[in-house]
Protein backbone atom coordinates (compact mmCIF):
# COMPACT_ATOMS: atom_id res chain seq x y z
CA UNK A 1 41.28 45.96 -19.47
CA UNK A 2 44.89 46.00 -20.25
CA UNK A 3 44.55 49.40 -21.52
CA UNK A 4 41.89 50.88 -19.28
CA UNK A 5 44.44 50.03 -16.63
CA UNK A 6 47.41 51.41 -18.11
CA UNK A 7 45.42 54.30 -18.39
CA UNK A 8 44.51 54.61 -14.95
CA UNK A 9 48.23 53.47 -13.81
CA UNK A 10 48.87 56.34 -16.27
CA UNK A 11 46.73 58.60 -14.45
CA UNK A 12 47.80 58.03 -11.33
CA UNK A 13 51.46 58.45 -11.70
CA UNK A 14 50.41 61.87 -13.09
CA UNK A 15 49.13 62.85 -10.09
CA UNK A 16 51.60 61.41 -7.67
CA UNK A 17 54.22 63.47 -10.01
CA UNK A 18 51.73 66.62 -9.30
CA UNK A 19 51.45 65.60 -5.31
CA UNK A 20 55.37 65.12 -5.61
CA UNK A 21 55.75 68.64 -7.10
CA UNK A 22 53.18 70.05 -5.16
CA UNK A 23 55.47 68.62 -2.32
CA UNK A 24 58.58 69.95 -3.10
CA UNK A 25 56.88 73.21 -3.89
CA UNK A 26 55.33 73.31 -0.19
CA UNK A 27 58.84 72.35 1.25
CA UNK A 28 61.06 74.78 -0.49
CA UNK A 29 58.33 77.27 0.53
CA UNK A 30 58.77 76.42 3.70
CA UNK A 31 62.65 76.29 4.14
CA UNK A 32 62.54 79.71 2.53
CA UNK A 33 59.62 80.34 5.23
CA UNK A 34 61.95 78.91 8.18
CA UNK A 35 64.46 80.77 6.71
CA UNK A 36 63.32 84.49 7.04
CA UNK A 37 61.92 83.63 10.43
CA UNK A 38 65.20 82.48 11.67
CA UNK A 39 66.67 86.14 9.94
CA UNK A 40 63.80 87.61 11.77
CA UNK A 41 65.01 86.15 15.18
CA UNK A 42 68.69 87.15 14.50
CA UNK A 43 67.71 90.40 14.02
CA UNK A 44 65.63 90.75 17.14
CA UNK A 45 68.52 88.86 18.92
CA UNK A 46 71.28 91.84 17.75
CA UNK A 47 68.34 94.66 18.12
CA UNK A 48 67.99 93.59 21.69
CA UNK A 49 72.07 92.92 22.08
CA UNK A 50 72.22 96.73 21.02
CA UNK A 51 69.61 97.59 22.96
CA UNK A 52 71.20 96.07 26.01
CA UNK A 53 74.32 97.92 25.26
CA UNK A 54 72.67 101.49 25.04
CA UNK A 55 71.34 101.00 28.08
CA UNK A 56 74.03 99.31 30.10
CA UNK A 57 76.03 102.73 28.74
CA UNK A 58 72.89 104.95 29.41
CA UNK A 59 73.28 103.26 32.77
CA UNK A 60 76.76 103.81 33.30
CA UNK A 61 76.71 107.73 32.71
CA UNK A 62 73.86 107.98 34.82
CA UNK A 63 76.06 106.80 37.40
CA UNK A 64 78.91 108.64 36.46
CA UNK A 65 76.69 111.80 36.37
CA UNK A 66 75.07 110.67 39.70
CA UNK A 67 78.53 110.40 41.48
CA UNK A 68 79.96 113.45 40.31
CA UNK A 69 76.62 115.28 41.40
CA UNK A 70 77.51 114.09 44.70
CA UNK A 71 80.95 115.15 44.79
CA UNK A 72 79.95 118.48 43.87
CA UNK A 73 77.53 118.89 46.22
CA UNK A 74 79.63 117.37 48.97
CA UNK A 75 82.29 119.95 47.71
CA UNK A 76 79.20 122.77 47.70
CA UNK A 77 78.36 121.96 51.66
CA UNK A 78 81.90 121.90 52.60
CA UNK A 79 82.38 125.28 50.85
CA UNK A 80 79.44 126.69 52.13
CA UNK A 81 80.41 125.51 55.57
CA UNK A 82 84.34 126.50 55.87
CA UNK A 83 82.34 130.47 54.17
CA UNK A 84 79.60 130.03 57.31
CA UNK A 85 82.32 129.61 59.94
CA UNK A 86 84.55 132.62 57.68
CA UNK A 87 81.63 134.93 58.42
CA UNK A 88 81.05 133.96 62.15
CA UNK A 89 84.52 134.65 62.61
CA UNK A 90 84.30 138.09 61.34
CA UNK A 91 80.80 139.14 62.24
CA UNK A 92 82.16 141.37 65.40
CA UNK A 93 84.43 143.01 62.79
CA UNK A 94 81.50 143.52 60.41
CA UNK A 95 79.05 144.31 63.13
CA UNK A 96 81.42 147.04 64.58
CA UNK A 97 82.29 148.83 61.30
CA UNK A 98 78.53 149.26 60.82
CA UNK A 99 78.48 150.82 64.30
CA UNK A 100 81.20 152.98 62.78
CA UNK A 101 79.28 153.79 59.49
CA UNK A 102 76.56 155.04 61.66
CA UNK A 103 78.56 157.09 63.36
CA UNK A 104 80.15 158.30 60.68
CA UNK A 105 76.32 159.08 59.24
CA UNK A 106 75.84 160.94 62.47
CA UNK A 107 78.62 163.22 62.40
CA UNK A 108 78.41 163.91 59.12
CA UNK A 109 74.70 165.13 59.68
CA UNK A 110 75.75 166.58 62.57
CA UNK A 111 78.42 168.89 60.68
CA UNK A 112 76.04 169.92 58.01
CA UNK A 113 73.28 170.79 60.87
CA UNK A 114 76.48 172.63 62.40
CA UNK A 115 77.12 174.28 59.07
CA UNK A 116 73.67 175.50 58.21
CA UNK A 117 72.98 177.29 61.70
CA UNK A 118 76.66 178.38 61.71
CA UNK A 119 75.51 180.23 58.42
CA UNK A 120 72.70 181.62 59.65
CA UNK A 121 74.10 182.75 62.74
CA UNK A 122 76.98 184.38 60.71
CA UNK A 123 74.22 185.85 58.47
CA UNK A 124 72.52 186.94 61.59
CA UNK A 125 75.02 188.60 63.16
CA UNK A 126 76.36 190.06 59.38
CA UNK A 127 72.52 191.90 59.21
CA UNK A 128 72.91 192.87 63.09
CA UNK A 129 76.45 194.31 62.34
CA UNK A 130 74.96 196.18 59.39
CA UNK A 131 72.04 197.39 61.17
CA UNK A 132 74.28 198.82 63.67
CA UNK A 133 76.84 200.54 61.42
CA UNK A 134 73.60 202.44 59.38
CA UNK A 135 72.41 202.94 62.73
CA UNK A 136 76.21 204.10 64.26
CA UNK A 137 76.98 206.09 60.94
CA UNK A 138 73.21 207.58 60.70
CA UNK A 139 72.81 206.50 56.74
């Protein structure tokens, strides 16, 4: 039995070499394994870093843009405001040199309805003048 038992000792030395290498095998497989999944998680860690960034930046304009919205609006009211107490100021000014646009309108009509029967009198009496010298000089 001396050599059916080297044999088997044989035998199984061969396969604790193979379980060995099939050991190794699995662990370098799964350092590699561990490996990429700890690249993986730094690379989510930076992508969300950035991430965080842009948005602490987005934030920060949007704030920026928010404030000077305000001020220009604040700015806009005040304008409009100081412009609304401009015109109340002046509206008896404004409302009087309509009055004296209208009357301007008015005289001016009143002239041209002054010139037209002013013609036509003068015509009138230019016909009459003529009717009387034919008449006067019997031609």
């Amino acid at each position: 039995m001396g050599d059916a038992g080297a044999q088997q000792l044989d035998l199984i030395v061969r396969m604790l070499e193979r379980l060995e290498r099939r050991m190794d095998d699995m662990e370098s497989s799964a350092r590699e394994s561990r490996g990429r999944m700890h690249q993986r998680l730094d690379d989510q860690a930076a992508s969300i870093a950035e991430l965080r960034t842009d948005f602490e930046v987005a934030a920060t304009i949007a704030e920026q843009q928010r404030q000077g919205v305000e001020a220009l609006a604040e700015k806009h009211f005040d304008t409009a405001k100081a412009i609304g107490e401009r015109i109340d100021k002046l509206q008896p000014d404004i409302d009087q040199w309509r009055q004296m646009r209208k009357l301007g309108y008015g005289f001016s009509g009143l002239l041209v309805a002054l010139g037209i029967s002013g013609s036509a009198f003068i015509v009138y009496l230019g016909e009459t003048a003529r009717a009387i010298a034919r008449k006067w000089l019997g031609v």
